[in-house]
PDB file of N, CA and C in Angstrom:
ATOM      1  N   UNK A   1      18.281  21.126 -11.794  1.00  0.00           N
ATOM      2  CA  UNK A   1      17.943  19.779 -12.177  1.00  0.00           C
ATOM      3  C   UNK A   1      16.900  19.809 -13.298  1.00  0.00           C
ATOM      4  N   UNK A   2      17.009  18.822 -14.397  1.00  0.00           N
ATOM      5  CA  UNK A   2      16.377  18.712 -15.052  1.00  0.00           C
ATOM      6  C   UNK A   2      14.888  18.192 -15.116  1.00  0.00           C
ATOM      7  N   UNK A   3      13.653  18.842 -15.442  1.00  0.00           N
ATOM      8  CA  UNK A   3      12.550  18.244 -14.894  1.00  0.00           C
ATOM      9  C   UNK A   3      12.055  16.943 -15.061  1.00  0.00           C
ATOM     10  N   UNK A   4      12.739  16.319 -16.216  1.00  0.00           N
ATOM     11  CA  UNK A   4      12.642  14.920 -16.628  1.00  0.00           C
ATOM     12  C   UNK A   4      13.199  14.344 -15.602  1.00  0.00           C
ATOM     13  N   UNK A   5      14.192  14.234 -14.873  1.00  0.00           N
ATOM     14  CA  UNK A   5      14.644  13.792 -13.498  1.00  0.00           C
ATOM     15  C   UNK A   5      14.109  14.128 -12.076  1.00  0.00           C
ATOM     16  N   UNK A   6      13.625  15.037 -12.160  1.00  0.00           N
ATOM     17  CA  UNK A   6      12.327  15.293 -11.105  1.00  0.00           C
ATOM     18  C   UNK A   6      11.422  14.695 -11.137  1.00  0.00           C
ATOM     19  N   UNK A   7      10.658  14.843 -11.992  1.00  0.00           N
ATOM     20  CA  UNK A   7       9.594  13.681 -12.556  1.00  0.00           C
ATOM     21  C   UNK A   7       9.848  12.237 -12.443  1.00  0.00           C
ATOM     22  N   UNK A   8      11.343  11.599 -12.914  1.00  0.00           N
ATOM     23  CA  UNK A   8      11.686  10.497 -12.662  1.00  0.00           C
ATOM     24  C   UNK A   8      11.793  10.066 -10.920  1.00  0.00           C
ATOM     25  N   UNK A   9      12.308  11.309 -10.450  1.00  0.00           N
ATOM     26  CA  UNK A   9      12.869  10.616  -8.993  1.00  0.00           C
ATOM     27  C   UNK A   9      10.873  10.636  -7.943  1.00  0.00           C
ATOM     28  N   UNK A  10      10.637  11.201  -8.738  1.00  0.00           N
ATOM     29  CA  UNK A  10       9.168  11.769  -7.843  1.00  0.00           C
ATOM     30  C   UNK A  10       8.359  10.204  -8.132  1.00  0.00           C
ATOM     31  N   UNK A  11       8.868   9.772  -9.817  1.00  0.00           N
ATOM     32  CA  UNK A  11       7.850   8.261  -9.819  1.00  0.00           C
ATOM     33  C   UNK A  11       8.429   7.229  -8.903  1.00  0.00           C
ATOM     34  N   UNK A  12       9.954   7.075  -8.735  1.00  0.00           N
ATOM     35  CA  UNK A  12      10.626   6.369  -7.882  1.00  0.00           C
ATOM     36  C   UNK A  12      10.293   6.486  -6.548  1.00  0.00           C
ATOM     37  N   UNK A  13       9.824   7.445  -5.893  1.00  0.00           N
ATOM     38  CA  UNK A  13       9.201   7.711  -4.460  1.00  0.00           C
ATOM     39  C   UNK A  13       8.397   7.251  -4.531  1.00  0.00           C
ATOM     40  N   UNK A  14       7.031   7.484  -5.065  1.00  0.00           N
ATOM     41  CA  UNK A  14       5.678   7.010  -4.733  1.00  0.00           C
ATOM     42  C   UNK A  14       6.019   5.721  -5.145  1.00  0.00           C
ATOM     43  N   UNK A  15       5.933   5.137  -6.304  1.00  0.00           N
ATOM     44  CA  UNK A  15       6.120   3.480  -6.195  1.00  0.00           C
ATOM     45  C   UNK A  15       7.106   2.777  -4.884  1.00  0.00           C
ATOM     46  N   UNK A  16       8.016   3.868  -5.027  1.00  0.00           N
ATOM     47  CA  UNK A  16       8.618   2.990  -3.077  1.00  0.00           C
ATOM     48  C   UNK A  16       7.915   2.840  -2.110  1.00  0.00           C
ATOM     49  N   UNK A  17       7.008   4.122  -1.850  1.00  0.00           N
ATOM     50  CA  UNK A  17       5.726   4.464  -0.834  1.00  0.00           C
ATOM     51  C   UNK A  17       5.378   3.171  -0.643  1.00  0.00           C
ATOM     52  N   UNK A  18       4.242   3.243  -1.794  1.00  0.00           N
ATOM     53  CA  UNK A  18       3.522   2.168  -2.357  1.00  0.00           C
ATOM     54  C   UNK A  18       3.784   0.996  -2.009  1.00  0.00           C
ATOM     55  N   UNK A  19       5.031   0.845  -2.039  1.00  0.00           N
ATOM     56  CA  UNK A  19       5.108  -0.949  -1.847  1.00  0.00           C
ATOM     57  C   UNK A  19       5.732  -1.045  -0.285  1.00  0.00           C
ATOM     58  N   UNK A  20       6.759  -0.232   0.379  1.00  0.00           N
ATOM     59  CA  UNK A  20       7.392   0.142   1.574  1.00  0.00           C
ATOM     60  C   UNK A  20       5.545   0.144   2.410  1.00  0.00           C
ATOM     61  N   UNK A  21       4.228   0.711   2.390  1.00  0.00           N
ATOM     62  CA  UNK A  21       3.297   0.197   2.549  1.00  0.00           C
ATOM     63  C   UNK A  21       2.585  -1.209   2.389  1.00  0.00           C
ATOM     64  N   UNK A  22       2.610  -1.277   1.259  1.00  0.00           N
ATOM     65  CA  UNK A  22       1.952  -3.183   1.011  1.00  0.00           C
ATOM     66  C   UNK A  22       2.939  -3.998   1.790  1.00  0.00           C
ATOM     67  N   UNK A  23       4.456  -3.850   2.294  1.00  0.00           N
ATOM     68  CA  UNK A  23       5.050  -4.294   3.400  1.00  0.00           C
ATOM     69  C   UNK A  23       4.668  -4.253   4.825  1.00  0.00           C
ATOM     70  N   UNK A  24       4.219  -3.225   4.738  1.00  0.00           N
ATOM     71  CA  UNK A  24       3.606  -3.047   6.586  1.00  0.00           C
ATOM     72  C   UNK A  24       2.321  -3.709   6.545  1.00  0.00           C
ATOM     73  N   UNK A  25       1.656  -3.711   5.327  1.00  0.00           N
ATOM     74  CA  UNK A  25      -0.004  -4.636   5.710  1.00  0.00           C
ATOM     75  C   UNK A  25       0.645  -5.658   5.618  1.00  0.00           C
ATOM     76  N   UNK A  26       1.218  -6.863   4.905  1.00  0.00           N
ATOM     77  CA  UNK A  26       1.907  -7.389   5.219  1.00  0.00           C
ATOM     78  C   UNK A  26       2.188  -8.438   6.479  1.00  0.00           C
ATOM     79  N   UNK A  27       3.126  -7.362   7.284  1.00  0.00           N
ATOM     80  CA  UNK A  27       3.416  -7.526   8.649  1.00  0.00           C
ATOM     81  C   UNK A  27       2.244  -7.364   8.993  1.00  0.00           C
ATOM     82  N   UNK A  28       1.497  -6.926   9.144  1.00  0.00           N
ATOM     83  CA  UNK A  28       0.297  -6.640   9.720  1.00  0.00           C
ATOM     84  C   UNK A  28      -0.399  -7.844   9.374  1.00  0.00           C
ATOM     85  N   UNK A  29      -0.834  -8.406   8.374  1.00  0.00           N
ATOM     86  CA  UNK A  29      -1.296  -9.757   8.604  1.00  0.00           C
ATOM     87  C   UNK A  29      -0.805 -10.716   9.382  1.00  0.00           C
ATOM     88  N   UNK A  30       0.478 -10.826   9.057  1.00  0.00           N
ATOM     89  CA  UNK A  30       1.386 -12.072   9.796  1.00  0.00           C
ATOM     90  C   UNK A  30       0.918 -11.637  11.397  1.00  0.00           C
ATOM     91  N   UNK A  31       1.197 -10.267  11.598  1.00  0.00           N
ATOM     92  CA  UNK A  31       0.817 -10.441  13.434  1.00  0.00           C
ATOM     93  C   UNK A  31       0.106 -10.310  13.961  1.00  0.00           C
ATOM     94  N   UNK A  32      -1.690 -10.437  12.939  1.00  0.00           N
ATOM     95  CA  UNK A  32      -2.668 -10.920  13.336  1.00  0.00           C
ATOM     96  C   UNK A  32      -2.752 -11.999  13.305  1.00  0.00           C
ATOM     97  N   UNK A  33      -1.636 -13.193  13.267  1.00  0.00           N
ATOM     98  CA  UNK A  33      -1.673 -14.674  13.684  1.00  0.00           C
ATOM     99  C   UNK A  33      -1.173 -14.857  14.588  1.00  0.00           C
ATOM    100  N   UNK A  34      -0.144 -14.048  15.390  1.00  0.00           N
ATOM    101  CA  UNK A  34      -0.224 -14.014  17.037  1.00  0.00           C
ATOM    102  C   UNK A  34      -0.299 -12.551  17.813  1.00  0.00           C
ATOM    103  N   UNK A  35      -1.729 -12.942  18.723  1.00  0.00           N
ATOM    104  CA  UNK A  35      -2.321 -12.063  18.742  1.00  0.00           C
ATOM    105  C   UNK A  35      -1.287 -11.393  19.945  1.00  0.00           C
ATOM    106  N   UNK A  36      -0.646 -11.752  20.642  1.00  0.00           N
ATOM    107  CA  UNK A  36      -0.024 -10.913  21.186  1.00  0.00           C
ATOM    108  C   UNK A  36       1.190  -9.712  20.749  1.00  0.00           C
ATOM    109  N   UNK A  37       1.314  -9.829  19.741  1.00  0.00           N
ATOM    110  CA  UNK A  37       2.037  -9.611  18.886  1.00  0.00           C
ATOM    111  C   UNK A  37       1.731  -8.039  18.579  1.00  0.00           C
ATOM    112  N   UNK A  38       0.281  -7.800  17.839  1.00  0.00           N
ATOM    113  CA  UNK A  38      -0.263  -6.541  18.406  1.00  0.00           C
ATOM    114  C   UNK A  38      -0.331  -5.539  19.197  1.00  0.00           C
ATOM    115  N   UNK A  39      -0.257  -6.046  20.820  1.00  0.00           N
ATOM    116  CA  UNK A  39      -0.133  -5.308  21.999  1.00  0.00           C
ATOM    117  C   UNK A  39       1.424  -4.927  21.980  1.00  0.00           C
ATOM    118  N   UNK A  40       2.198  -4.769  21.167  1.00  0.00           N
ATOM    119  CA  UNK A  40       3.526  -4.804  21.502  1.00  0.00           C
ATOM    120  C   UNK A  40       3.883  -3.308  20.921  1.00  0.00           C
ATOM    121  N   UNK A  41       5.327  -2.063  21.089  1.00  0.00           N
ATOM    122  CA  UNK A  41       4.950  -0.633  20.967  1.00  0.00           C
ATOM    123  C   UNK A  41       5.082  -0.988  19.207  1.00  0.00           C
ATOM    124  N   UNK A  42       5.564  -2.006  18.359  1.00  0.00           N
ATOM    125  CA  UNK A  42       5.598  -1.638  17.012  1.00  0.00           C
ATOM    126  C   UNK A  42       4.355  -2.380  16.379  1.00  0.00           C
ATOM    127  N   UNK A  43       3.872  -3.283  17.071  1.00  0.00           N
ATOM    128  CA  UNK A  43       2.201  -3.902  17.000  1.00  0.00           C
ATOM    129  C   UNK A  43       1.298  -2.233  16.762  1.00  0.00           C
ATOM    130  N   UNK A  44       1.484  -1.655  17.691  1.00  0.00           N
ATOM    131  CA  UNK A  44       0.341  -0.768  17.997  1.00  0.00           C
ATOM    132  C   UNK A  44       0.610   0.536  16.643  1.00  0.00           C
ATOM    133  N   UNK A  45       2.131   0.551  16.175  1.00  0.00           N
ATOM    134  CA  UNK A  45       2.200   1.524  15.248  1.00  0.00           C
ATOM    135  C   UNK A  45       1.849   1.354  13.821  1.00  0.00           C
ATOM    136  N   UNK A  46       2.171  -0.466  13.830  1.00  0.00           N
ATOM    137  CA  UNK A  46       1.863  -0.981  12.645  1.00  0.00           C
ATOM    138  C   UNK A  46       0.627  -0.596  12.483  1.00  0.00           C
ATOM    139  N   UNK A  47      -0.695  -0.948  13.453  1.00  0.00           N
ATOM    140  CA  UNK A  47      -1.958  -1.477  13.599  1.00  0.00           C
ATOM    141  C   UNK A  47      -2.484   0.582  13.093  1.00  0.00           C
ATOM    142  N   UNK A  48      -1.965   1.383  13.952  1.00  0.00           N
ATOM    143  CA  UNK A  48      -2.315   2.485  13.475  1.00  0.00           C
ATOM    144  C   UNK A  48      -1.855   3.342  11.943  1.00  0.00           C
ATOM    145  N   UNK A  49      -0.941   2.667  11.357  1.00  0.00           N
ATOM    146  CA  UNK A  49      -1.025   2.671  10.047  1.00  0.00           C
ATOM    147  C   UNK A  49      -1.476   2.306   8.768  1.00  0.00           C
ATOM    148  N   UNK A  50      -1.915   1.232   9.103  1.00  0.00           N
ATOM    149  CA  UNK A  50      -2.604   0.129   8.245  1.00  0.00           C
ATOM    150  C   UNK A  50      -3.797   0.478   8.629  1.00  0.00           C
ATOM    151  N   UNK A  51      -4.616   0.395   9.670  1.00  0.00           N
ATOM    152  CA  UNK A  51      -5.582   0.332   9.365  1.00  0.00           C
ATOM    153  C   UNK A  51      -7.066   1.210   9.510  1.00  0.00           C
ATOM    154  N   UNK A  52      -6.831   2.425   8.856  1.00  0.00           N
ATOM    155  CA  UNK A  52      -7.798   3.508   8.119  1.00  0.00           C
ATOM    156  C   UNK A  52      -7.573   2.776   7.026  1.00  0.00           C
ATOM    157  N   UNK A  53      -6.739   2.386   6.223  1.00  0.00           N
ATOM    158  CA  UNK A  53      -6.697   2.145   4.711  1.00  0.00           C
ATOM    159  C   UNK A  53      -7.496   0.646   4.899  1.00  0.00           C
ATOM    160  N   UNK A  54      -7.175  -0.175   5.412  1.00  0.00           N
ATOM    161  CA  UNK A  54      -7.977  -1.541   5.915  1.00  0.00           C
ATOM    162  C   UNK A  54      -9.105  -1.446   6.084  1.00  0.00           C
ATOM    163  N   UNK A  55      -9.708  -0.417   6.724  1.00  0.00           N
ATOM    164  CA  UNK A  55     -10.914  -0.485   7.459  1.00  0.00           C
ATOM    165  C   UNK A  55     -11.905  -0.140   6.434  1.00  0.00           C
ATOM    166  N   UNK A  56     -11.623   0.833   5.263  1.00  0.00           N
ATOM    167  CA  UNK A  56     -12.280   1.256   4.151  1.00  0.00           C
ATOM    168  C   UNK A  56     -12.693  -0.158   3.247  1.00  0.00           C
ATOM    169  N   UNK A  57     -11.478  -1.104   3.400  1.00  0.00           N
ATOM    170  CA  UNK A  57     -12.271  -2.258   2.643  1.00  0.00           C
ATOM    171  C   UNK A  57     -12.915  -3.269   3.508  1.00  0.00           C
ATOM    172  N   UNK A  58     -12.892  -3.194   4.603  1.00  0.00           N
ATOM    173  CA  UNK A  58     -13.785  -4.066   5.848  1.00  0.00           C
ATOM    174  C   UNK A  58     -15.057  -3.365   5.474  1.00  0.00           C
ATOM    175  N   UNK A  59     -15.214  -2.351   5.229  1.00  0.00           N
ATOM    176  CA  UNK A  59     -16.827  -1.929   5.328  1.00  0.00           C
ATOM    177  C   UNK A  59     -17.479  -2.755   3.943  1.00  0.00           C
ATOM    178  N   UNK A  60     -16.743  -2.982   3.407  1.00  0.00           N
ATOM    179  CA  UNK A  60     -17.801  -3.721   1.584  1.00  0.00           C
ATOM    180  C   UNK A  60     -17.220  -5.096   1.729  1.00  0.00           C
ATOM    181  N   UNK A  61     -16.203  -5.818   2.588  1.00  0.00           N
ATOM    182  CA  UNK A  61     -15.836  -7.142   2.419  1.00  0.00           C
ATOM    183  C   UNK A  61     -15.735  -7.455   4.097  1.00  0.00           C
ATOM    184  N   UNK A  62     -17.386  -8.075   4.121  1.00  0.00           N
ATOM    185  CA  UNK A  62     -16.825  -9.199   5.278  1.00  0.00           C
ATOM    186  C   UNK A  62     -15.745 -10.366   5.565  1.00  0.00           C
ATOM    187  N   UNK A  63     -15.993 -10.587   6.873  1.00  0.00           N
ATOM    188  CA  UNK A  63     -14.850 -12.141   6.720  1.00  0.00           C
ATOM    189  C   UNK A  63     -15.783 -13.296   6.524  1.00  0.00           C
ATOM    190  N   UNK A  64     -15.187 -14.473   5.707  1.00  0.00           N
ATOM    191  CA  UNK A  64     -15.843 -15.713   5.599  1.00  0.00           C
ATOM    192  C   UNK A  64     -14.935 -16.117   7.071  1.00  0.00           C
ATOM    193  N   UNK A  65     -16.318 -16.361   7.648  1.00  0.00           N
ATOM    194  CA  UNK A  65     -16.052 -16.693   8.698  1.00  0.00           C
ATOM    195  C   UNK A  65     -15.072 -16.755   9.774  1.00  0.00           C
ATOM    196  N   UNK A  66     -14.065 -17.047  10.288  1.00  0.00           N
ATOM    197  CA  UNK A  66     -13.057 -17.012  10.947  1.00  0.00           C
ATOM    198  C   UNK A  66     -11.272 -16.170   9.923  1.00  0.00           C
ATOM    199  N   UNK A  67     -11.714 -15.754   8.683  1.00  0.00           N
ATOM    200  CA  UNK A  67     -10.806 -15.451   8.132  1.00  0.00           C
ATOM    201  C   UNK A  67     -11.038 -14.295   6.956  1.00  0.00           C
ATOM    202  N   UNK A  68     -10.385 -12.942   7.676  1.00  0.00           N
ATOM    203  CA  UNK A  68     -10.580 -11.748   6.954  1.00  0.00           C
ATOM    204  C   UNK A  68      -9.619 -11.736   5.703  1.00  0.00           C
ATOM    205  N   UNK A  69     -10.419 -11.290   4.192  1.00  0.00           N
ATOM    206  CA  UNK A  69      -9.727 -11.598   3.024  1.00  0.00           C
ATOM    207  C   UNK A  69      -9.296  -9.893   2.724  1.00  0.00           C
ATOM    208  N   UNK A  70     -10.292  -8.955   3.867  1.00  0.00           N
ATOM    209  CA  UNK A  70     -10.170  -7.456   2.943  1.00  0.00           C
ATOM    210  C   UNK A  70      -8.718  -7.001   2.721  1.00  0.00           C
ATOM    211  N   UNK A  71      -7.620  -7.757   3.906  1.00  0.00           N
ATOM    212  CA  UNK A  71      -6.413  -7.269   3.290  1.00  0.00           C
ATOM    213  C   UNK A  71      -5.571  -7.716   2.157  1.00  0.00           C
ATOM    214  N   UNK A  72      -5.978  -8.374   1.514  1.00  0.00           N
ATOM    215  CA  UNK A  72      -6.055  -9.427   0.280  1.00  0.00           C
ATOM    216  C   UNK A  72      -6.344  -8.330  -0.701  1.00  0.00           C
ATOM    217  N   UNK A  73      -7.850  -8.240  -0.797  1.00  0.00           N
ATOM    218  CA  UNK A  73      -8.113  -6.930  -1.753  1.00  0.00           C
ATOM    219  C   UNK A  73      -7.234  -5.670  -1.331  1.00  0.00           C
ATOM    220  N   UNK A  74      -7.132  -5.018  -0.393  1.00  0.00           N
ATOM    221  CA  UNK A  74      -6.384  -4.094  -0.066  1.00  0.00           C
ATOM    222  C   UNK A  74      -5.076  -3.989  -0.694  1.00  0.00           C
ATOM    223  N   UNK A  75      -4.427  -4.830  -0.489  1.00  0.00           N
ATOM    224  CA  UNK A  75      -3.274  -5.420  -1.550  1.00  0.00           C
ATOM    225  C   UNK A  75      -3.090  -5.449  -2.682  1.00  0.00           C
ATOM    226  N   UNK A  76      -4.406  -5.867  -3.461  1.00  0.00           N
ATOM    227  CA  UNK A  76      -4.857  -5.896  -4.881  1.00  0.00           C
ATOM    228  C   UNK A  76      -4.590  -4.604  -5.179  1.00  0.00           C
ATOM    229  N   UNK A  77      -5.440  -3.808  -4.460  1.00  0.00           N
ATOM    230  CA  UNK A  77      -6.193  -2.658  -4.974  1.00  0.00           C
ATOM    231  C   UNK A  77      -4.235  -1.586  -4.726  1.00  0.00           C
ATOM    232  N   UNK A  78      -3.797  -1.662  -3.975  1.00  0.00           N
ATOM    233  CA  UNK A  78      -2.232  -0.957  -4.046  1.00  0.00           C
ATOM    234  C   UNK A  78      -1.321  -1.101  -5.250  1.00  0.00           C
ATOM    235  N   UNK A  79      -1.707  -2.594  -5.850  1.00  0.00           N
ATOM    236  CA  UNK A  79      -1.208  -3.383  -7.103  1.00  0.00           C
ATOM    237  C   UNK A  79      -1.468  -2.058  -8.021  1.00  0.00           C
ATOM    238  N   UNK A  80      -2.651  -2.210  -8.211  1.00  0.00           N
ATOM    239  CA  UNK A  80      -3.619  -1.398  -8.984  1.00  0.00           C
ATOM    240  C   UNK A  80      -3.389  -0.395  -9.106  1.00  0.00           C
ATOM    241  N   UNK A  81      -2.743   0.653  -7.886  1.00  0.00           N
ATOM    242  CA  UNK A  81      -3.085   2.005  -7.882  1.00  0.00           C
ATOM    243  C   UNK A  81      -1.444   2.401  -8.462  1.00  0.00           C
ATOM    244  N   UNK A  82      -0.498   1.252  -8.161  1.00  0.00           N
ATOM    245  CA  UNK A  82       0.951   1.302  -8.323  1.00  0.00           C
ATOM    246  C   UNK A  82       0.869   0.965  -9.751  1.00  0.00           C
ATOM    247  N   UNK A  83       0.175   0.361 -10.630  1.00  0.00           N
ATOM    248  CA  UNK A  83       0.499   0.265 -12.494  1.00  0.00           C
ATOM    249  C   UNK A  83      -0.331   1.647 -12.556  1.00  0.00           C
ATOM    250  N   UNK A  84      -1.217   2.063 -11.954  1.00  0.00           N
ATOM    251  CA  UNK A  84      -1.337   3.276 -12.375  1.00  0.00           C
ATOM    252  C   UNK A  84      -0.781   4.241 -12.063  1.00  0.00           C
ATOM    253  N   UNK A  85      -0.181   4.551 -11.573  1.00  0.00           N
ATOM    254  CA  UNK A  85       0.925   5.578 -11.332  1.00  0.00           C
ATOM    255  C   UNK A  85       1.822   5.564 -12.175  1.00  0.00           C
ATOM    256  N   UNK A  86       2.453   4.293 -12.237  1.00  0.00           N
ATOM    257  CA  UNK A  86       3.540   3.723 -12.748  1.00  0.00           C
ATOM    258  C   UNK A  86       2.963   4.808 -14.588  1.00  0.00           C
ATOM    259  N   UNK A  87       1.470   4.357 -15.151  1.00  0.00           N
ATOM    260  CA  UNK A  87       1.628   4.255 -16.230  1.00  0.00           C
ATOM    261  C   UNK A  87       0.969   5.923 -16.748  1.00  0.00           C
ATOM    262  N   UNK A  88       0.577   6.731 -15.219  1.00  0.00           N
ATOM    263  CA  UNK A  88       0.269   8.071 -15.459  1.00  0.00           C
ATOM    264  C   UNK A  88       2.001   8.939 -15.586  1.00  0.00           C
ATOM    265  N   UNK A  89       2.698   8.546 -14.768  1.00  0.00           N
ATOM    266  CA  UNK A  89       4.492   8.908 -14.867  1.00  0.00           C
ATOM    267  C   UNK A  89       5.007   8.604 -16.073  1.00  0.00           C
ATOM    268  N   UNK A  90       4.781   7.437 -16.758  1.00  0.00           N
ATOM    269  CA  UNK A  90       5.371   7.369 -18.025  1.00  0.00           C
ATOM    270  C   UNK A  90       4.328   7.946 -19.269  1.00  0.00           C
ATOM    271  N   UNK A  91       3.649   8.802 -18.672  1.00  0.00           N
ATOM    272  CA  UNK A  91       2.754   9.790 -20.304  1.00  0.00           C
ATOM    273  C   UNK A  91       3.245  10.296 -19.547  1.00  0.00           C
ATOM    274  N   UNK A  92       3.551  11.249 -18.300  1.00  0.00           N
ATOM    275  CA  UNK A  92       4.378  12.634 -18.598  1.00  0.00           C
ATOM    276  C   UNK A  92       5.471  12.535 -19.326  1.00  0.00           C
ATOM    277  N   UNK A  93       6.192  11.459 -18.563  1.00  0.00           N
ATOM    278  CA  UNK A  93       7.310  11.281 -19.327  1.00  0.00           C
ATOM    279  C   UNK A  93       7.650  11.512 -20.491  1.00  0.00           C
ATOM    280  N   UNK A  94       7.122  10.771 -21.081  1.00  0.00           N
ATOM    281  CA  UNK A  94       7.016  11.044 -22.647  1.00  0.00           C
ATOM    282  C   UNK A  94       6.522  11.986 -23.470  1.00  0.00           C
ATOM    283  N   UNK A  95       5.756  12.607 -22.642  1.00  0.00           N
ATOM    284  CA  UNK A  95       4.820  13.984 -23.503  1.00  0.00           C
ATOM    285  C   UNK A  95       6.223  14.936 -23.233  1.00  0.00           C
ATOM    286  N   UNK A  96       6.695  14.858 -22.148  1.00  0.00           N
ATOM    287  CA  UNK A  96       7.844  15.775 -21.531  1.00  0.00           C
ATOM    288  C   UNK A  96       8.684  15.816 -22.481  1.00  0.00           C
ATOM    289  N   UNK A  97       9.357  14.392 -22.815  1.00  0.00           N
ATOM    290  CA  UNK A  97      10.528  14.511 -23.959  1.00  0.00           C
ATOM    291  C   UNK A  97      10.110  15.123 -25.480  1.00  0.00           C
ATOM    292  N   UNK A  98       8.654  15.103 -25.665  1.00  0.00           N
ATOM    293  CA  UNK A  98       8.542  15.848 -27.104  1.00  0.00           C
ATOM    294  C   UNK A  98       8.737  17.198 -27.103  1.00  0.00           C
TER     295      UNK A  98
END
């Protein structure tokens, strides 16, 4: 296989990651609006996936009051890390084809 297609299929994974994640926080918000929802066996797998990455922005962003925004930024910040990927894959890319 050609490494330009390695490289291609390798940017196509992580940006899937990437967002196949910002889907589970996601869900993970929605079923912190019923709380039973949580206690349930895909509640508890969601809850242990999401949130080490969650909890890193709970420590610098409290909740205004009755309503936590850190998965908001958390979200942002995946945005963020996904154009950068996105735009570190396309300089290999291109350095590759010269």
């Amino acid at each position: 296989m050609e490494i330009y297609t390695l490289i291609s299929l390798l940017k196509i994974g992580v940006l899937n990651a990437i967002q196949i994640y910002s889907f589970i926080i996601i869900i993970s918000i929605l079923m912190s609006w019923v709380p039973s929802a949580r206690e349930t066996k895909i509640g508890q797998i969601i809850e242990r996936i999401t949130e080490p990455y969650l909890s890193f922005f709970r420590k610098f962003i409290p909740p205004l009051g009755m309503i936590d925004i850190s998965p908001i930024v958390a979200l942002l910040a995946l945005q963020l890390i996904s154009s950068g990927v996105l735009a570190v894959f396309s300089m290999i890319l291109t350095s590759s084809l010269l």
